[in-house]
N, C-alpha and C. Protein backbone atom coordinates (compact mmCIF):
# COMPACT_ATOMS: atom_id res chain seq x y z
N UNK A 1 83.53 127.25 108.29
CA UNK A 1 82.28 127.03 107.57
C UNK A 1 82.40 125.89 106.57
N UNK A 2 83.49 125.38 105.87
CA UNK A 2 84.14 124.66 105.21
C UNK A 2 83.12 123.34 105.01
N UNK A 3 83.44 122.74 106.67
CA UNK A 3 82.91 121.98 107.02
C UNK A 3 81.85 121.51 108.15
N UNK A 4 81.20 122.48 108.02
CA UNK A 4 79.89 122.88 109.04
C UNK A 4 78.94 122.20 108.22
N UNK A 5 78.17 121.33 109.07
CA UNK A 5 77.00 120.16 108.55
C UNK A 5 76.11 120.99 107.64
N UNK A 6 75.61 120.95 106.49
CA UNK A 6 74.32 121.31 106.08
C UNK A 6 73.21 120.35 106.01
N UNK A 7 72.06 120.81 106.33
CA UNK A 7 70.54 119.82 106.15
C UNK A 7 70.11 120.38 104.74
N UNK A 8 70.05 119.14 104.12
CA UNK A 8 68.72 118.98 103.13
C UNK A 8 68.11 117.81 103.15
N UNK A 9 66.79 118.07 102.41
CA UNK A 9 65.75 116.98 102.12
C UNK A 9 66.23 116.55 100.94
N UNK A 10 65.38 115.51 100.91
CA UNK A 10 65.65 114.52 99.52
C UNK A 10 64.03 114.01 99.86
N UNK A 11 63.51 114.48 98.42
CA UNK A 11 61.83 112.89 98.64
C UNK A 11 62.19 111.91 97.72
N UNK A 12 62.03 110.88 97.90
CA UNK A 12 62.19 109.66 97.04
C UNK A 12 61.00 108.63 97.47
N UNK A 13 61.11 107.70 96.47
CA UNK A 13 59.27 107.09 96.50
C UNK A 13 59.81 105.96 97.95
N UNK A 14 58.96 105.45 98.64
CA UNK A 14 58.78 104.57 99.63
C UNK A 14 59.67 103.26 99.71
N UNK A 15 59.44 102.65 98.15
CA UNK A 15 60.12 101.59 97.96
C UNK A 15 61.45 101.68 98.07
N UNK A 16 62.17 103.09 97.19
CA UNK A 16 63.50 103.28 97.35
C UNK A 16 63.83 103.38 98.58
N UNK A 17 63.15 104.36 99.67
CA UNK A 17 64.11 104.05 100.58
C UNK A 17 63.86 102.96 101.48
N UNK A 18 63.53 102.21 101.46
CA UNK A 18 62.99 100.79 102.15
C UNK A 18 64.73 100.46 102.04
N UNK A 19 64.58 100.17 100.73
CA UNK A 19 65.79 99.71 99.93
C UNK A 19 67.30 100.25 100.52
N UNK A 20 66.99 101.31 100.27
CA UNK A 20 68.23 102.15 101.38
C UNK A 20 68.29 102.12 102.36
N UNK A 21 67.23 102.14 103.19
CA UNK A 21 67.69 101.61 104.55
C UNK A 21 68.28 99.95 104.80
N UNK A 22 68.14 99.33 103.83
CA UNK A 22 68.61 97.81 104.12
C UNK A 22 69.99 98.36 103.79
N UNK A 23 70.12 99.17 102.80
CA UNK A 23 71.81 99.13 102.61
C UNK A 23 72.46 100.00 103.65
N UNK A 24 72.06 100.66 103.87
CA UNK A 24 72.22 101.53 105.89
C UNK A 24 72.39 100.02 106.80
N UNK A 25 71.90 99.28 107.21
CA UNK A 25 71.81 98.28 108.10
C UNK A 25 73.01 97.43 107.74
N UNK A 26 73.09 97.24 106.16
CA UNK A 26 74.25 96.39 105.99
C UNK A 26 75.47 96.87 106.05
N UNK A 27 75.85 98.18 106.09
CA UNK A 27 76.86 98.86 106.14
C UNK A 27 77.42 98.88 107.25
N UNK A 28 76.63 98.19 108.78
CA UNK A 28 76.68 98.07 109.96
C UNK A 28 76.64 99.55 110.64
N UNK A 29 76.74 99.03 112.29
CA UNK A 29 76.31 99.81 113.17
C UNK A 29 77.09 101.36 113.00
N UNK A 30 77.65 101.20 112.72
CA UNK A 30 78.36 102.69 112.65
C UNK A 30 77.87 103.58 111.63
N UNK A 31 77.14 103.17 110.62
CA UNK A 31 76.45 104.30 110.02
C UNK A 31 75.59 104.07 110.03
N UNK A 32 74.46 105.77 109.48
CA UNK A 32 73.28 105.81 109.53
C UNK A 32 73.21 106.72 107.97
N UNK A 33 72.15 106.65 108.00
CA UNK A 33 71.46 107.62 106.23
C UNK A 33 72.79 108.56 106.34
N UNK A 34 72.21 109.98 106.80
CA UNK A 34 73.33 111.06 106.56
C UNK A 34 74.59 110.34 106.07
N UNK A 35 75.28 109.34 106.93
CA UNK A 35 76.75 108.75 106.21
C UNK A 35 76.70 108.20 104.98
N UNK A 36 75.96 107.32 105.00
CA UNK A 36 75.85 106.20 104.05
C UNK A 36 75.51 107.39 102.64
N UNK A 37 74.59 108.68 102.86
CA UNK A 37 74.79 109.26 102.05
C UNK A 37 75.37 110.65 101.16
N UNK A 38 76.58 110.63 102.42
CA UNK A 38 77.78 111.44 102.24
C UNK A 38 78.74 110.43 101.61
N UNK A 39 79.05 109.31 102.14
CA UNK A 39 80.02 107.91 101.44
C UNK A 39 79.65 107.98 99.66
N UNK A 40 77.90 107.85 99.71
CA UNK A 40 77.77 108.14 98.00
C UNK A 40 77.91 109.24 97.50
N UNK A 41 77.97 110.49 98.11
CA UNK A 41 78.30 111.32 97.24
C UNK A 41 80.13 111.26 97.10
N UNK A 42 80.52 111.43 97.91
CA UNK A 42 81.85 111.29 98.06
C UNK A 42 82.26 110.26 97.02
N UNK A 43 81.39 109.12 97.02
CA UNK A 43 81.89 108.18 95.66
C UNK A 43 81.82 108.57 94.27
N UNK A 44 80.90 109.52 94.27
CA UNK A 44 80.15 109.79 92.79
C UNK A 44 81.14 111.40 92.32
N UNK A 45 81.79 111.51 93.32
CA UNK A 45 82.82 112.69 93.04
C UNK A 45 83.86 111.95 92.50
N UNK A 46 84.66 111.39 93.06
CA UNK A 46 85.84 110.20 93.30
C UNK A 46 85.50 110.05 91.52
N UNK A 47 84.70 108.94 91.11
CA UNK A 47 84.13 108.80 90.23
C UNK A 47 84.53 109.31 88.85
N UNK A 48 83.86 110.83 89.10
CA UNK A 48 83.67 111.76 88.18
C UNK A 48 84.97 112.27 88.09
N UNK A 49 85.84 112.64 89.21
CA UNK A 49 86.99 113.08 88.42
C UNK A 49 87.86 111.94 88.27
N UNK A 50 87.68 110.90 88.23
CA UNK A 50 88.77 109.80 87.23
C UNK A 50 88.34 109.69 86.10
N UNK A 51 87.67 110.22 85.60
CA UNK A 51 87.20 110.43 84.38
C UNK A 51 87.43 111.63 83.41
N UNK A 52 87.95 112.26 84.06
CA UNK A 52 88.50 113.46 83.49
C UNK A 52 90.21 113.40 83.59
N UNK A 53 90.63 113.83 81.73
CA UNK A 53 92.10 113.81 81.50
C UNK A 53 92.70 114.65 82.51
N UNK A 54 94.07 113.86 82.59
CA UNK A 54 94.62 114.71 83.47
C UNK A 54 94.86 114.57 84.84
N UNK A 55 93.78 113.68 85.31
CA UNK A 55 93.63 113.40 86.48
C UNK A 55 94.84 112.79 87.35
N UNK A 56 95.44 112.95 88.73
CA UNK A 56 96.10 112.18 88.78
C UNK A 56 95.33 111.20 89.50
N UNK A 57 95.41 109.50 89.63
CA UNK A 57 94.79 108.35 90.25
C UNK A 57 95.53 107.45 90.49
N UNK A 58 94.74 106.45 91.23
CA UNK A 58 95.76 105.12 91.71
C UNK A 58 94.57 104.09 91.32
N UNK A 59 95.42 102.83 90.85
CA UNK A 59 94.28 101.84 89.94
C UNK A 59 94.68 100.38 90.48
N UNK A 60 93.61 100.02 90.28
CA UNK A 60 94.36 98.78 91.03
C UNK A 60 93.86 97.79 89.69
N UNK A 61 94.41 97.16 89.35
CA UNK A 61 94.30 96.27 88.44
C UNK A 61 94.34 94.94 88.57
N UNK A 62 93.04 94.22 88.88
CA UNK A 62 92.56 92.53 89.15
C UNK A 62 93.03 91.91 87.98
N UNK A 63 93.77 90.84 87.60
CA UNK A 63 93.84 89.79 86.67
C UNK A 63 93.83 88.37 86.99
N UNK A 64 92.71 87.46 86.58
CA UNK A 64 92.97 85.76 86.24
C UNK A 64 93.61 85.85 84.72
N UNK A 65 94.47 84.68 84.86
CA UNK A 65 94.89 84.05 84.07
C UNK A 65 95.67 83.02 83.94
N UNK A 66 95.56 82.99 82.46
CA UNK A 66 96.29 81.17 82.81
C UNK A 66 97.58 80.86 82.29
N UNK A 67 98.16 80.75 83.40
CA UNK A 67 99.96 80.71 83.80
C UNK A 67 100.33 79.60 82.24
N UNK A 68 99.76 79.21 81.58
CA UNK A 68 100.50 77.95 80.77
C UNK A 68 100.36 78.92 79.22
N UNK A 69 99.28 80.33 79.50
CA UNK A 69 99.52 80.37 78.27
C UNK A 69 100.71 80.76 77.55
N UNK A 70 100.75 80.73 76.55
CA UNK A 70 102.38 81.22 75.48
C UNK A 70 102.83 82.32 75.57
N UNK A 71 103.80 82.73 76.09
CA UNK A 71 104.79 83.85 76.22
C UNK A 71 104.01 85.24 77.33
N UNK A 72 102.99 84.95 77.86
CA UNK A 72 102.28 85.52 78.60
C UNK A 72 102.76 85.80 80.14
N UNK A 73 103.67 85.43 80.20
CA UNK A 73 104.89 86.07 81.69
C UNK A 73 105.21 87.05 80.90
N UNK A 74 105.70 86.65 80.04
CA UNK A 74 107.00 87.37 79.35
C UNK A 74 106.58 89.10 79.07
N UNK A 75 105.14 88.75 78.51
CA UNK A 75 104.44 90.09 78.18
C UNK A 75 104.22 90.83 79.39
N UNK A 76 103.48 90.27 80.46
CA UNK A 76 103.27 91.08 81.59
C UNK A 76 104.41 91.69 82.21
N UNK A 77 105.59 91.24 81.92
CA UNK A 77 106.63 91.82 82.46
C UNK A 77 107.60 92.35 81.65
N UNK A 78 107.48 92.57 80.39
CA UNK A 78 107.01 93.51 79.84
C UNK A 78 106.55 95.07 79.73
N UNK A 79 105.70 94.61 79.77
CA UNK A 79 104.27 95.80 79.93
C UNK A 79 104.96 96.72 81.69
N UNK A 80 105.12 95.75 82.76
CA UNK A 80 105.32 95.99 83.87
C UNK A 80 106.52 96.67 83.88
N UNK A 81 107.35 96.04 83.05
CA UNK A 81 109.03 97.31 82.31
C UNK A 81 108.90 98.48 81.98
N UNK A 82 108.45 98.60 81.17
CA UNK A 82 107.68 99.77 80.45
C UNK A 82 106.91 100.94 81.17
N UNK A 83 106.38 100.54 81.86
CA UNK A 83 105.71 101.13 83.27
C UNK A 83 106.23 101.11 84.55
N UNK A 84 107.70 100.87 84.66
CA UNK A 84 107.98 100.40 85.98
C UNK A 84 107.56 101.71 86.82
N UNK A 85 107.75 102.99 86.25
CA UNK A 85 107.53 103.97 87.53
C UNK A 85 106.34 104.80 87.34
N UNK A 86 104.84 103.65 87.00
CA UNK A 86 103.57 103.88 87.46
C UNK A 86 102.81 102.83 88.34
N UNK A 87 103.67 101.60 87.85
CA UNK A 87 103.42 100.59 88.71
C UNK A 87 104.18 100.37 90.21
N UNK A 88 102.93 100.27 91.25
CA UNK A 88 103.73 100.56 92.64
C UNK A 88 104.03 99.29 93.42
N UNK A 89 103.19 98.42 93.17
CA UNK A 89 103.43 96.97 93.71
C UNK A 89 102.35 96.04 92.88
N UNK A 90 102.85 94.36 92.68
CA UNK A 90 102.42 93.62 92.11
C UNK A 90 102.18 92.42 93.44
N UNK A 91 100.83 91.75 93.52
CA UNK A 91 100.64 90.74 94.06
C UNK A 91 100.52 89.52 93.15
N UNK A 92 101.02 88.36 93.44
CA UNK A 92 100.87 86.76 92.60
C UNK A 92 100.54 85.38 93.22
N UNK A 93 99.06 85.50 92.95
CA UNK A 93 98.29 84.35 93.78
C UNK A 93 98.20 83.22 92.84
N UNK A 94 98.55 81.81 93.01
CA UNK A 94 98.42 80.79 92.50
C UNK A 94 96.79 79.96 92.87
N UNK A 95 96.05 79.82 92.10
CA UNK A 95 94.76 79.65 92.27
C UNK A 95 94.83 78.58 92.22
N UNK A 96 94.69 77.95 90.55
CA UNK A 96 94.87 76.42 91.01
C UNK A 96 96.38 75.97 90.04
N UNK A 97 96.23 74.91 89.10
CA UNK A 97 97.33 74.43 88.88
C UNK A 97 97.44 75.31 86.98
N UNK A 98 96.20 75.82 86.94
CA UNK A 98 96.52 76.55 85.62
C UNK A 98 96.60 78.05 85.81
N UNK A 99 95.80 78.43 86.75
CA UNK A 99 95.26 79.69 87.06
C UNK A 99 95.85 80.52 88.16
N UNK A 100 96.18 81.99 87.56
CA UNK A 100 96.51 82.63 88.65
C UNK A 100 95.90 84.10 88.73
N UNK A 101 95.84 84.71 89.55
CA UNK A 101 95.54 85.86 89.87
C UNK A 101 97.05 86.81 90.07
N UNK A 102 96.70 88.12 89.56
CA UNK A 102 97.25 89.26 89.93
C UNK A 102 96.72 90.57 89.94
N UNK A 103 97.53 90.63 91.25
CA UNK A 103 97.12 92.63 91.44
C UNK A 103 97.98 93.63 91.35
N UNK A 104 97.48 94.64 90.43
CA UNK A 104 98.68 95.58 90.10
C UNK A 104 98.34 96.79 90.38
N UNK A 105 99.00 97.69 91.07
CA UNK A 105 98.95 98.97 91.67
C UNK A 105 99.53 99.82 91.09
N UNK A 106 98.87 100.51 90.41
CA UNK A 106 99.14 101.76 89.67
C UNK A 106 99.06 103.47 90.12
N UNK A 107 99.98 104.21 89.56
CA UNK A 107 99.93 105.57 89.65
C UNK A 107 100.05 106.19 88.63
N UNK A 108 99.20 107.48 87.94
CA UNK A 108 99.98 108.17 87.24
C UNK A 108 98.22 108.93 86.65
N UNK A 109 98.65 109.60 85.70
CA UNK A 109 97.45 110.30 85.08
C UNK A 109 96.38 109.66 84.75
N UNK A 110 95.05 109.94 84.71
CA UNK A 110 93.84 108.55 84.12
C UNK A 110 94.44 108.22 82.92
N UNK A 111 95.11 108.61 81.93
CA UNK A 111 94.71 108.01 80.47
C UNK A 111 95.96 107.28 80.40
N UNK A 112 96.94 107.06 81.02
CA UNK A 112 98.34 106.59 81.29
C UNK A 112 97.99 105.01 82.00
N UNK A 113 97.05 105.44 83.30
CA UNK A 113 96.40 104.32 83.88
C UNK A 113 95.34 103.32 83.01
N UNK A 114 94.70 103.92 82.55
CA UNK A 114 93.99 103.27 81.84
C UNK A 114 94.48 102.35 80.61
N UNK A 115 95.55 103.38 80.13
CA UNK A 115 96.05 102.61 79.00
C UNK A 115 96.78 101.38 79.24
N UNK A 116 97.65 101.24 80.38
CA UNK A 116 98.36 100.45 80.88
C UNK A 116 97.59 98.90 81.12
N UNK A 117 96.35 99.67 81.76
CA UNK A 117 95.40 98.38 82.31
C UNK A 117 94.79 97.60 80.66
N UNK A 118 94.51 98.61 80.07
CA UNK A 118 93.95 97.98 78.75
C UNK A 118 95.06 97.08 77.54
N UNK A 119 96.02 97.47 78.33
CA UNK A 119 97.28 96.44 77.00
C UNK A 119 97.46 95.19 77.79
N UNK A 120 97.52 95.23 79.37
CA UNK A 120 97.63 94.08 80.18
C UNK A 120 96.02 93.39 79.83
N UNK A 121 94.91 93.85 80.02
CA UNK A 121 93.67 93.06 79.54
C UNK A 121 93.69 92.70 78.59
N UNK A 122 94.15 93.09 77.51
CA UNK A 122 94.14 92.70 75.82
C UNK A 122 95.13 92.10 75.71
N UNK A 123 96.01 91.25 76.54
CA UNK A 123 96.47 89.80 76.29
C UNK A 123 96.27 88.58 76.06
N UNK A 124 96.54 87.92 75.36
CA UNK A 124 96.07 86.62 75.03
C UNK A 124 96.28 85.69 75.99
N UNK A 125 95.58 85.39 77.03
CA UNK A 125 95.45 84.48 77.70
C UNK A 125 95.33 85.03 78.98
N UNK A 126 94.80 86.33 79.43
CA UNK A 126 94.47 86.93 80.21
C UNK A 126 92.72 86.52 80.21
N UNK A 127 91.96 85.78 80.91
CA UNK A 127 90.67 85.42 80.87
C UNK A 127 89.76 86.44 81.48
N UNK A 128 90.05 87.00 82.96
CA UNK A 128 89.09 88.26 82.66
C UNK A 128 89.90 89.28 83.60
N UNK A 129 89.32 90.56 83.67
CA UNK A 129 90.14 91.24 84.91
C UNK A 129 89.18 92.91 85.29
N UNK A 130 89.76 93.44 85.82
CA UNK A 130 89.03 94.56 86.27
C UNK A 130 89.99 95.82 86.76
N UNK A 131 89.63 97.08 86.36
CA UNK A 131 90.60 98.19 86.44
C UNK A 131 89.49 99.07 87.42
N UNK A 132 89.85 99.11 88.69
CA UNK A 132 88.98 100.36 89.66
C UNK A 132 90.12 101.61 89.58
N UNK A 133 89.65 102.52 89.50
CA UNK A 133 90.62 103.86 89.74
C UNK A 133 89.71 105.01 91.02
N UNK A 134 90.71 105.32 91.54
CA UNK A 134 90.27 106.17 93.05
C UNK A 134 91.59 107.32 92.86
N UNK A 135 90.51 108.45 93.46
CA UNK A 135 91.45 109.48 93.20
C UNK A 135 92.35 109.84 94.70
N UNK A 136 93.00 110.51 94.93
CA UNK A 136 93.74 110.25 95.83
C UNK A 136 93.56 111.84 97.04
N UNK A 137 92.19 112.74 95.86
CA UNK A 137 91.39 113.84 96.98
C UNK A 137 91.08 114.05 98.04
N UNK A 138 90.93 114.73 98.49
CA UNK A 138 90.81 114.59 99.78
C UNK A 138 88.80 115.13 99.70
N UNK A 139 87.88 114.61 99.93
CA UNK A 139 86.83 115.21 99.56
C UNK A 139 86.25 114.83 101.20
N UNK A 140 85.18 116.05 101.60
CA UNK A 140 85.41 116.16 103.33
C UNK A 140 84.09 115.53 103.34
């Protein structure tokens, strides 16, 4: 019974789902409504418990920045010391001749993750970056 389909309705005004069905179409051929709106709930779970202490998650952490600023290796690796056994792998893309990108793969509790991502963002010469966290649930 676990996982035996249930039907419900949903009314929503005309315009919205116009709207939703374009994002059904763009999602391509393999889904339809029902998916596209099991995928959002499934997201809005995901979501909700990375937000709650305790949690365990995996984060991936986007950074530009600019390779010339002052002692700013030094810190990220660092920070990446300090954390070596939440951090699971590091990617290092050379953008252009100032600028680089990195991705950092994290594990460990939300507030551990989070904190980690927020001392690497609050570097000086880190220009912008982005912390997604996904829980690692199994939600059916």
């Amino acid at each position: 019974m676990a996982n035996d389909l249930m039907r419900f309705s949903v009314a929503v005004p005309e315009d919205l789902l116009i709207q939703f069905d374009q994002l059904v179409a763009r999602r391509g051929l393999a889904k339809n409504r029902s998916e596209v709106v099991r995928d959002l709930i499934r997201g809005a779970l995901v979501e909700e418990e990375c937000d709650l202490p305790g949690v365990e998650v995996m984060g991936s952490l986007t950074i530009v920045y600019d390779h010339h600023a002052v002692d700013l290796r030094d810190k990220l690796h660092g920070i990446q010391h300090d954390y070596f056994a939440n951090i699971l792998a590091t990617t290092h893309v050379h953008v252009d001749h100032h600028t680089c990108l990195e991705v950092i793969i994290l594990r460990g509790q939300t507030e551990l993750v989070q904190e980690v991502g927020n001392r690497i963002l609050g570097l000086k010469g880190v220009k912008n970056g982005h912390l997604a966290l996904t829980s690692v649930h199994d939600y059916a």
